[in-house]
Protein backbone atom coordinates (compact mmCIF):
# COMPACT_ATOMS: atom_id res chain seq x y z
CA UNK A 1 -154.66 -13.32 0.96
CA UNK A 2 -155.08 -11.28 -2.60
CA UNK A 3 -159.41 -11.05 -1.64
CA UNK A 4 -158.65 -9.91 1.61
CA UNK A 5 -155.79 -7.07 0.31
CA UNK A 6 -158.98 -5.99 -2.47
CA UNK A 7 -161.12 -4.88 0.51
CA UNK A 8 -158.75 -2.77 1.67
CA UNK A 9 -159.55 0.75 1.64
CA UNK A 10 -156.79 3.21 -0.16
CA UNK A 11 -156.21 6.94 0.07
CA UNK A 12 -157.60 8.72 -2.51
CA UNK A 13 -154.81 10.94 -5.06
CA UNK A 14 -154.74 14.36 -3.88
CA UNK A 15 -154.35 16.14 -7.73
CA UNK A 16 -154.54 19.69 -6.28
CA UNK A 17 -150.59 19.23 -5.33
CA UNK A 18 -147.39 17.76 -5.91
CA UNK A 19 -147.05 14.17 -5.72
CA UNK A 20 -144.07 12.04 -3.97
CA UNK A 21 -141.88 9.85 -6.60
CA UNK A 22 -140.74 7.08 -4.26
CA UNK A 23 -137.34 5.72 -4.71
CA UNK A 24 -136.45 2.32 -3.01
CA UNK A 25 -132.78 1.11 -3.13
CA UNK A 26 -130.39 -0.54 -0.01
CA UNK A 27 -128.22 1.89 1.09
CA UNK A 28 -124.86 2.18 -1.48
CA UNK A 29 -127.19 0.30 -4.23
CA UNK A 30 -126.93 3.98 -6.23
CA UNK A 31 -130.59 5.41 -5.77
CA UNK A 32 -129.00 8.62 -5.62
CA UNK A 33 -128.04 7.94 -9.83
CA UNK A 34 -131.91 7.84 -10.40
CA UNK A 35 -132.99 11.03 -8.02
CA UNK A 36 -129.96 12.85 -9.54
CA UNK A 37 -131.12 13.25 -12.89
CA UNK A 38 -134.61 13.11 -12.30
CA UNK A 39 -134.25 16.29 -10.36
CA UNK A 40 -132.86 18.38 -12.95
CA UNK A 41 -136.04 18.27 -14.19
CA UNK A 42 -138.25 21.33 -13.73
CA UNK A 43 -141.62 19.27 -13.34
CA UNK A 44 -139.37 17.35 -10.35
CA UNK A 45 -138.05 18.52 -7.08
CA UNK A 46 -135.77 17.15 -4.48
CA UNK A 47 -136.86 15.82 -1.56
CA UNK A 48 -134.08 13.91 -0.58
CA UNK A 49 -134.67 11.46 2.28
CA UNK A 50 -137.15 13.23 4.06
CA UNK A 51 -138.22 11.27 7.65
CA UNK A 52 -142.16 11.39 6.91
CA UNK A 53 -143.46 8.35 6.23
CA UNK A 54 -141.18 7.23 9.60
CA UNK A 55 -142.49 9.94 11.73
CA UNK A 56 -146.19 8.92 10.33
CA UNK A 57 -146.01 5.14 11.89
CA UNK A 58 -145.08 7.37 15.28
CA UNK A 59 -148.34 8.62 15.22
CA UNK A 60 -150.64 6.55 13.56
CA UNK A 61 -151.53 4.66 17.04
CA UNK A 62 -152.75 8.05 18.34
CA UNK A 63 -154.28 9.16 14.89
CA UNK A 64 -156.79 6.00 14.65
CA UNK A 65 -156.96 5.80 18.30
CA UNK A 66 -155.82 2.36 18.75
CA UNK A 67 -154.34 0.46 21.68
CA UNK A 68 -152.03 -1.23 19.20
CA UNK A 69 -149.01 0.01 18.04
CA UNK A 70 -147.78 0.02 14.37
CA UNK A 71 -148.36 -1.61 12.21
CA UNK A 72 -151.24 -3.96 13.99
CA UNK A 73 -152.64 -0.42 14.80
CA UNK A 74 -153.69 -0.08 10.88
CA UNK A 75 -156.41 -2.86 11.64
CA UNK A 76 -158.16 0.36 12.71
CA UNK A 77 -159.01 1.10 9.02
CA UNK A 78 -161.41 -1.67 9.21
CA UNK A 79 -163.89 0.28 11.27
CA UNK A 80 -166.21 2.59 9.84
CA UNK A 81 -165.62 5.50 12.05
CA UNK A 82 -161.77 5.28 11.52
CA UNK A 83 -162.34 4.84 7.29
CA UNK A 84 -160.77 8.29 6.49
CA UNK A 85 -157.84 7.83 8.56
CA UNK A 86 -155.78 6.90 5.95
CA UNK A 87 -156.29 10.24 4.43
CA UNK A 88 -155.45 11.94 6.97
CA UNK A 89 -152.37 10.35 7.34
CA UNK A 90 -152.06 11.07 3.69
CA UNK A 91 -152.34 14.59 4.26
CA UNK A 92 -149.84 14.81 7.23
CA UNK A 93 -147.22 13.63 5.31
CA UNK A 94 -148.05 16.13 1.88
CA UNK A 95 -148.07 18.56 4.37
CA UNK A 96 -145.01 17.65 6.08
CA UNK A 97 -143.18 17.73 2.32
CA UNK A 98 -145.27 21.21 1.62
CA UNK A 99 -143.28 22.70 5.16
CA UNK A 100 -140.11 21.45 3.92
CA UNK A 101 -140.16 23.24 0.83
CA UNK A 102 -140.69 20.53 -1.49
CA UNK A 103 -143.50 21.89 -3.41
CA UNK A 104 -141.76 23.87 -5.89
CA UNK A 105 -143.32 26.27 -8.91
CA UNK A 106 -143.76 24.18 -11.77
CA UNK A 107 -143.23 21.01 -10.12
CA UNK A 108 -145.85 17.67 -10.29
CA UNK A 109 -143.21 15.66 -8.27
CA UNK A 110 -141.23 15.49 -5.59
CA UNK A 111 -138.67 12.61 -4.24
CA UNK A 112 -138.26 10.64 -1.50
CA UNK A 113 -135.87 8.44 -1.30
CA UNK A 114 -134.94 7.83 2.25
CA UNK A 115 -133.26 4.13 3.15
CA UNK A 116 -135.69 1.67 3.96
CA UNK A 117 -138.23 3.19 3.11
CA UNK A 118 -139.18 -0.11 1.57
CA UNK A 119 -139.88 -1.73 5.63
CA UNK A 120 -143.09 0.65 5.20
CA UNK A 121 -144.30 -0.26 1.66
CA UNK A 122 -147.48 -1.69 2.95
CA UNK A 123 -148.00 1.53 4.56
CA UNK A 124 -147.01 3.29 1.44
CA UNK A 125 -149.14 1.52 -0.95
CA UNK A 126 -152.45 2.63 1.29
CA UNK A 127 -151.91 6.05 1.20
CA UNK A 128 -150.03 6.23 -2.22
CA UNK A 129 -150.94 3.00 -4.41
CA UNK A 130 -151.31 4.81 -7.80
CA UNK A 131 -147.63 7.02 -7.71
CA UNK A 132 -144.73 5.67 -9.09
CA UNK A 133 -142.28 3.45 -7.08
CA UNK A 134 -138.64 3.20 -8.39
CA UNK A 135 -136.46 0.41 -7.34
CA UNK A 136 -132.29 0.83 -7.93
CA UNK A 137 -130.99 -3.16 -7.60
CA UNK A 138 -127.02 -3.36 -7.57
CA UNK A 139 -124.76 -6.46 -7.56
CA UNK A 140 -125.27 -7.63 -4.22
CA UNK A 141 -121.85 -7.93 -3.46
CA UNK A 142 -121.07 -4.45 -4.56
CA UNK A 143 -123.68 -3.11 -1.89
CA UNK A 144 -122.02 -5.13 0.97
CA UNK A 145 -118.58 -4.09 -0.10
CA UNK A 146 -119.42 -0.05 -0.35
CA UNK A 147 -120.86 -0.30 3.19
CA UNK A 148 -118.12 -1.77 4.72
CA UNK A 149 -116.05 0.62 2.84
CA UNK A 150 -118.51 4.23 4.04
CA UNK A 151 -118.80 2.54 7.53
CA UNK A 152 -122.48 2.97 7.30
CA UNK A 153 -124.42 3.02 10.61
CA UNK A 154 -127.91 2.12 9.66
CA UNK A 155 -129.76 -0.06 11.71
CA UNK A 156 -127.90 -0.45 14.82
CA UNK A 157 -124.46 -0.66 12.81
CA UNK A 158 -125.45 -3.43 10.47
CA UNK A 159 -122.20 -1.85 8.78
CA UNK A 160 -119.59 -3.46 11.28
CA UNK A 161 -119.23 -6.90 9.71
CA UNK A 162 -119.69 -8.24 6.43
CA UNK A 163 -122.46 -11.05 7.06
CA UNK A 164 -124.74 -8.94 9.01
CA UNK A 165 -124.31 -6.74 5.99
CA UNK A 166 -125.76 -9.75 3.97
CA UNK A 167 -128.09 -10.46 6.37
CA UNK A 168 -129.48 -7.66 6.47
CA UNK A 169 -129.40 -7.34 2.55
CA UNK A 170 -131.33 -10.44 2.31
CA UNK A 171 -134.06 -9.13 5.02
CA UNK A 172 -134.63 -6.48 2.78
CA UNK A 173 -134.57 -8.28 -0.48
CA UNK A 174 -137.03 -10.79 0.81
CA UNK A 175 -139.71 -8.55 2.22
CA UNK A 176 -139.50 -6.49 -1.13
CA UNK A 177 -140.19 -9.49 -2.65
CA UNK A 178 -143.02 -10.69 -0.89
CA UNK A 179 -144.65 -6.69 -1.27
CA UNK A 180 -144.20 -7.18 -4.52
CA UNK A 181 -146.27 -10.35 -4.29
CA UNK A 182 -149.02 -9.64 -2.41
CA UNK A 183 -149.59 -6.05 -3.33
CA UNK A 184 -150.85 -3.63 -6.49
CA UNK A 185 -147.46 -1.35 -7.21
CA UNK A 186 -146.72 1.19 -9.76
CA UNK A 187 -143.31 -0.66 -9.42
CA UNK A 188 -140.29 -0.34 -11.98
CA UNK A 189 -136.78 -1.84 -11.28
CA UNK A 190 -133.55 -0.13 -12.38
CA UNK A 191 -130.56 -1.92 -12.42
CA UNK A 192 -127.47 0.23 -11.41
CA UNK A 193 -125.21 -1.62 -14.25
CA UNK A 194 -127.74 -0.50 -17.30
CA UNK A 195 -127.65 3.20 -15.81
CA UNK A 196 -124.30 3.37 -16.27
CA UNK A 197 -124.01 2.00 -19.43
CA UNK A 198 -127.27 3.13 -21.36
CA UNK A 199 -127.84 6.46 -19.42
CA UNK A 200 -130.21 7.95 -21.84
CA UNK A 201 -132.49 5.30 -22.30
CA UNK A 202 -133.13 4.50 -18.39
CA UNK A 203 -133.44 8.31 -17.96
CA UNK A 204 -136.10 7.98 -20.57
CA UNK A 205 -137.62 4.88 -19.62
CA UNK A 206 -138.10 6.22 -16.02
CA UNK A 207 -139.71 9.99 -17.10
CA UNK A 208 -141.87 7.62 -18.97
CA UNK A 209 -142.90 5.63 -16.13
CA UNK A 210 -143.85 8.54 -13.88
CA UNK A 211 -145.50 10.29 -17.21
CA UNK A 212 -143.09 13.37 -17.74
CA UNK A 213 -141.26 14.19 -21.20
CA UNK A 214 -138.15 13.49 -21.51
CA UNK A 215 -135.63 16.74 -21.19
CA UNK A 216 -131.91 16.57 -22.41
CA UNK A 217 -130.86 18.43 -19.26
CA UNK A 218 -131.36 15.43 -17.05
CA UNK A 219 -128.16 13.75 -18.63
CA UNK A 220 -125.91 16.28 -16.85
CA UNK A 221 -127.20 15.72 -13.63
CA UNK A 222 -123.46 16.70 -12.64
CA UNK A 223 -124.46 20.25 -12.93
CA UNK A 224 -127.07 20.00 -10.52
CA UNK A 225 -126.55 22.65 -7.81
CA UNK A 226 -128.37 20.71 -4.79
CA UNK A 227 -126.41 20.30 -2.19
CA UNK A 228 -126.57 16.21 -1.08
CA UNK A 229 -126.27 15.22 2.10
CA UNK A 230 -125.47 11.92 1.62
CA UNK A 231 -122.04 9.52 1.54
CA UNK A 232 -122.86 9.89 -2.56
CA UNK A 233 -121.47 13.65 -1.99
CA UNK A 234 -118.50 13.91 -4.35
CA UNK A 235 -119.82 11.09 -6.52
CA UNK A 236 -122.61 12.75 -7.64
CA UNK A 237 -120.82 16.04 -8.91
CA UNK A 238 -118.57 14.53 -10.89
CA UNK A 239 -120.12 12.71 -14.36
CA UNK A 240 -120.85 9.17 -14.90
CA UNK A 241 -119.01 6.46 -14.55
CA UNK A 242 -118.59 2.86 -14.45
CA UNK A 243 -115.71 2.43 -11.86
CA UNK A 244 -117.71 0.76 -8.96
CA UNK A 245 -119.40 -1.53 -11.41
CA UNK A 246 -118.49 -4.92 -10.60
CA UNK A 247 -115.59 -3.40 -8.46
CA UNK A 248 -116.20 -6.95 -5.58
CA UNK A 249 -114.32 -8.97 -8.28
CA UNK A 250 -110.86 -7.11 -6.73
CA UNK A 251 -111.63 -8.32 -3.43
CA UNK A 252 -114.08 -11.28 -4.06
CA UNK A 253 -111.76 -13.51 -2.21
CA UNK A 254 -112.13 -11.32 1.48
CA UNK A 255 -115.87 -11.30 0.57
CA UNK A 256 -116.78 -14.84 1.46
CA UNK A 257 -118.87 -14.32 4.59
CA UNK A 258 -121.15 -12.01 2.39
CA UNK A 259 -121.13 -14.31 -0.27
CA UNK A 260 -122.54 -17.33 1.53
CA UNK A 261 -125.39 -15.16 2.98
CA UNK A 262 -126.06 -13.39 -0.68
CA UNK A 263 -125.60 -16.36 -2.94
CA UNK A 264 -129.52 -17.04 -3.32
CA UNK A 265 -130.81 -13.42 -3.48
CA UNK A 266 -127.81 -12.81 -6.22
CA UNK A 267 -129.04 -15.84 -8.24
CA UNK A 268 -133.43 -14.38 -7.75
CA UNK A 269 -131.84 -11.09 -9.18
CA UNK A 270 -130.35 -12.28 -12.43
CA UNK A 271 -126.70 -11.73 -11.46
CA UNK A 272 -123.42 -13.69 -11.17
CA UNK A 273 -120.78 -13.94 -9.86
CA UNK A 274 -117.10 -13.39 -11.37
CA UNK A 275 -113.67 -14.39 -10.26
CA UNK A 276 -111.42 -11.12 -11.07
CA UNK A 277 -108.77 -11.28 -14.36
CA UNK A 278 -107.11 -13.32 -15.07
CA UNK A 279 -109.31 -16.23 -13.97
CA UNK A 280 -109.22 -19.71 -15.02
CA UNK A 281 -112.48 -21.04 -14.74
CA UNK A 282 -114.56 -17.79 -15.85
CA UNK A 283 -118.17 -17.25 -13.59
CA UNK A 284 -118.02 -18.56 -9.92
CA UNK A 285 -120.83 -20.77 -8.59
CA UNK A 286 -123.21 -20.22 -5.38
């Protein structure tokens, strides 16, 4: 319930130190076309998909002493003698980031945008409630059809058949939804479509939202030397482009056991759905 969230006690902003810029996206959704540019930026560094806030719900149990394990072990914060826990966890993971290298000269932020992050928002929003989270949404049924194409393994090879795919699309979709719900987020969406086809203004819109000035140098994210080690690889050397927009209308008719999972999540997020040219009878319907 909203009165019971308001009692619960946050971490504090550490100001003496870089901060994280969270990016949330499913896996092939494009996050990597919003941490690319950003990270041109001098006042930004890459991070990457760094394993900290995962290795923090490891320890957490033992860090609050609790017989629970996560996340029922957070009930600890409750307790007046386990109050500052949260900044300590806070602190493991800046320092975590700080051994990695991620607090560079010059910089205010750092990324993280490792996949799924977004199954540990709750955890997130204690320890980080006032930083900026970035959300890349895709057509739905362009996700599902560039993991089946990279052969992703996540989550005990979700990747191997096109409704678990969907299924476990709409997991993720759902519990974002009901974070975004019940919680207080510095939350912005970014729809993969408009940053291919208006570049420069959702560059700008996002430096806005985490409070940096805009720098012209973040439109040739191309010519960023970071290496990525990521299936984005090759796409995110060469410039942009609008080829995988849309691309599921080529094979919409082999996507059908995707599309009966994904109809209601692609009809929440605004989009629909398109027979490929020529077509007679112009949008499909769920």
């Amino acid at each position: 319930p909203p009165r019971r969230l308001a009692t619960l006690p946050t971490a504090p902003l550490r100001a003496d130190m870089p901060q994280p810029v969270f990016i949330f996206g499913f896996p092939r959704s494009g996050s990597k076309l919003i941490e690319q540019p950003l990270t041109v930026h001098p006042r930004i560094a890459a991070g990457d998909e760094p394993l900290s806030i995962g290795d923090i719900t490891q320890i957490i149990p033992g860090l609050l002493a609790s017989l629970l394990s996560y996340p029922e072990a957070l009930a600890e914060i409750w307790m007046g003698d386990q109050r500052d826990g949260l900044e300590e966890l806070r602190d493991y993971y800046l320092n975590r980031a700080r051994k990695a290298g991620l607090f560079q000269k010059g910089a205010a932020f750092f990324t993280d945008k490792m996949p799924l992050n977004e199954t540990h928002l709750g955890l997130i929003a204690l320890l980080f409630r006032q930083l900026p989270v970035i959300h890349m949404l895709r057509h739905p049924l362009d996700v599902a059809l560039s993991i089946y194409a990279n052969h992703l393994r996540h989550d005990y090879f979700c990747a191997s058949a096109l409704e678990s795919i969907a299924r476990h699309y709409v997991l993720k979709a759902d519990l974002m939804a009901h974070y975004r719900q019940v919680l207080s987020l510095c939350y912005l969406p970014v729809r993969y479509e408009e940053m291919v086809a208006s570049q420069e203004s959702e560059v700008r819109k996002i430096l806005d939202f985490i409070g940096i000035e805009f720098d012209s140098r973040c439109l040739s994210f191309e010519r960023n030397t970071r290496y990525v080690r990521t299936a984005s690889y090759a796409q995110v050397t060469e410039k942009l482009y609008d080829r995988s927009s849309y691309r599921y209308r080529t094979y919409l008719k082999h996507l059908t056991a995707a599309l009966n999972v994904l109809c209601p999540v692609i009809e929440r997020l605004g989009y629909k759905i398109n027979a490929p040219e020529p077509a007679n009878s112009g949008d499909a319907v769920c």
